[in-house]
Protein backbone atom coordinates (compact mmCIF):
# COMPACT_ATOMS: atom_id res chain seq x y z
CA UNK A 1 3.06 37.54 15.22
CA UNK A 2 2.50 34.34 14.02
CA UNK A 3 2.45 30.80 15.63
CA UNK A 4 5.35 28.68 16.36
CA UNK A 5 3.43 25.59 15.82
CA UNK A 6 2.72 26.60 12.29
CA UNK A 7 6.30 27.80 11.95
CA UNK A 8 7.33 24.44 13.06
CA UNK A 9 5.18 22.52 10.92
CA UNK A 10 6.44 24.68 7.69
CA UNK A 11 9.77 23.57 8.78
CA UNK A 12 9.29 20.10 9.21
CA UNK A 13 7.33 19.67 5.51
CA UNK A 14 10.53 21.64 4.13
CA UNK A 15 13.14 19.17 5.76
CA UNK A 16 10.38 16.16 4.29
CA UNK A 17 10.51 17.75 0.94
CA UNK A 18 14.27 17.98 1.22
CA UNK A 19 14.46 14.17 2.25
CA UNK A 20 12.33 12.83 -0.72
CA UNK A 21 14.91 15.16 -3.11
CA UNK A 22 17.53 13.28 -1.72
CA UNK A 23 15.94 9.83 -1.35
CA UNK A 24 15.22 9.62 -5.25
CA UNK A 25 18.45 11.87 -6.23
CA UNK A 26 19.76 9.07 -8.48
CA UNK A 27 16.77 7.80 -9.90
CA UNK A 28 14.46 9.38 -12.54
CA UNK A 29 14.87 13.03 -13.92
CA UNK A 30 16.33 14.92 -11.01
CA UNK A 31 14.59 18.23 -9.88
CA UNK A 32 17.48 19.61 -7.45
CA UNK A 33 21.06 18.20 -6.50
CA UNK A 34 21.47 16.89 -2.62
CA UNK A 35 23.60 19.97 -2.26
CA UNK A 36 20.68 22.47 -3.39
CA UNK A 37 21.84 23.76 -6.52
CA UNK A 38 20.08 23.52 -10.04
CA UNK A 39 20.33 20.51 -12.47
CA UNK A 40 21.70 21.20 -16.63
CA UNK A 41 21.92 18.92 -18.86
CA UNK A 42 25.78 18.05 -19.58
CA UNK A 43 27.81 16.09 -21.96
CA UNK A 44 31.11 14.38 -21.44
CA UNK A 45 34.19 13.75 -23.65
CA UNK A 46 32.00 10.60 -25.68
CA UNK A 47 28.89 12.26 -26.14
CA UNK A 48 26.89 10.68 -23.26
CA UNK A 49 24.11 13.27 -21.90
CA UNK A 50 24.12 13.66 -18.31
CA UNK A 51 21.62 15.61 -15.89
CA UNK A 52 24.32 17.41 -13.60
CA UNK A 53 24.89 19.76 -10.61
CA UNK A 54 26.01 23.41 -11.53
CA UNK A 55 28.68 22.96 -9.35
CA UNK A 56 29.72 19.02 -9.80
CA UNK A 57 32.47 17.82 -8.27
CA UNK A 58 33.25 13.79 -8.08
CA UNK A 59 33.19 13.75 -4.38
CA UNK A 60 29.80 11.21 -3.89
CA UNK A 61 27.40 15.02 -2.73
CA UNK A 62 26.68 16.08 -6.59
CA UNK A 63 24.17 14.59 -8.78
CA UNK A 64 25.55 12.86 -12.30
CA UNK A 65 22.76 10.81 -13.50
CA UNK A 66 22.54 9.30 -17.30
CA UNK A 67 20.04 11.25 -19.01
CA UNK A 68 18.61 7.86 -20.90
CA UNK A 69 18.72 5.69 -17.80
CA UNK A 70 16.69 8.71 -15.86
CA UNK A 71 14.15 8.93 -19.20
CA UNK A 72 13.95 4.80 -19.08
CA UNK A 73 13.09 5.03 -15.23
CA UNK A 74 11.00 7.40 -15.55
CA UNK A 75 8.93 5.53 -18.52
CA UNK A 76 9.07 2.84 -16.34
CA UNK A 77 7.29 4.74 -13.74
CA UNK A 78 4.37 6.16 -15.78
CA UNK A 79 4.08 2.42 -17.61
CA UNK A 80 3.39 1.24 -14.05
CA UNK A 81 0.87 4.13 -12.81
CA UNK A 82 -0.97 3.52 -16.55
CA UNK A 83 -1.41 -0.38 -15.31
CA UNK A 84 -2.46 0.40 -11.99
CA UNK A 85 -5.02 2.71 -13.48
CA UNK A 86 -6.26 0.69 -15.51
CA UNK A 87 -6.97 -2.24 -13.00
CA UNK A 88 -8.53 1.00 -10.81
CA UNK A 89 -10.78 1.68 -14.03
CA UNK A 90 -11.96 -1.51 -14.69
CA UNK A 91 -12.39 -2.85 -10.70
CA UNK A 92 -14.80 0.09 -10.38
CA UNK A 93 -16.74 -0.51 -13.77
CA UNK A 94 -17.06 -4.25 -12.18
CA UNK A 95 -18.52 -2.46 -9.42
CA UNK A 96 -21.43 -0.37 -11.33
């Protein structure tokens, strides 16, 4: 049998996982949709790529994010972390 505390804990890191999913649903490449189903990559009637629920419907619990606003966040994102690196890099070659 195994231990409700542990069973707990797997439960609670699930439901954190879950939030985070949701929290940064509209912002870089999504992973998962708020409702749980996959993300494809979509076009629309101009050409625009989209990343997009399976099952999208326009009712404000589906993902429909831009795919180059999602790429230019992202690059955003890894610009950033390459800075902060950097600073880490050179800080601790001050340091020896």
């Amino acid at each position: 049998m195994t231990d409700p505390y542990y069973a707990d804990m797997k439960q609670h890191r699930r439901d954190a996982d879950w939030r985070e999913c949701i929290l940064y649903a509209h912002h870089k490449i999504p992973k998962k949709c708020t409702c749980g189903g996959p993300i494809r990559l979509g076009t629309d009637e101009q050409g625009m790529s989209y990343y997009v629920c399976k099952e999208f419907e326009d009712d404000g619990f589906h993902i429909r994010h831009r795919c180059f606003n999602a790429i230019e966040e992202e690059l955003e994102e890894l610009k950033e972390e390459v800075v902060d690196q950097t600073k880490s890099q050179m800080k601790m070659e001050d340091e020896i």
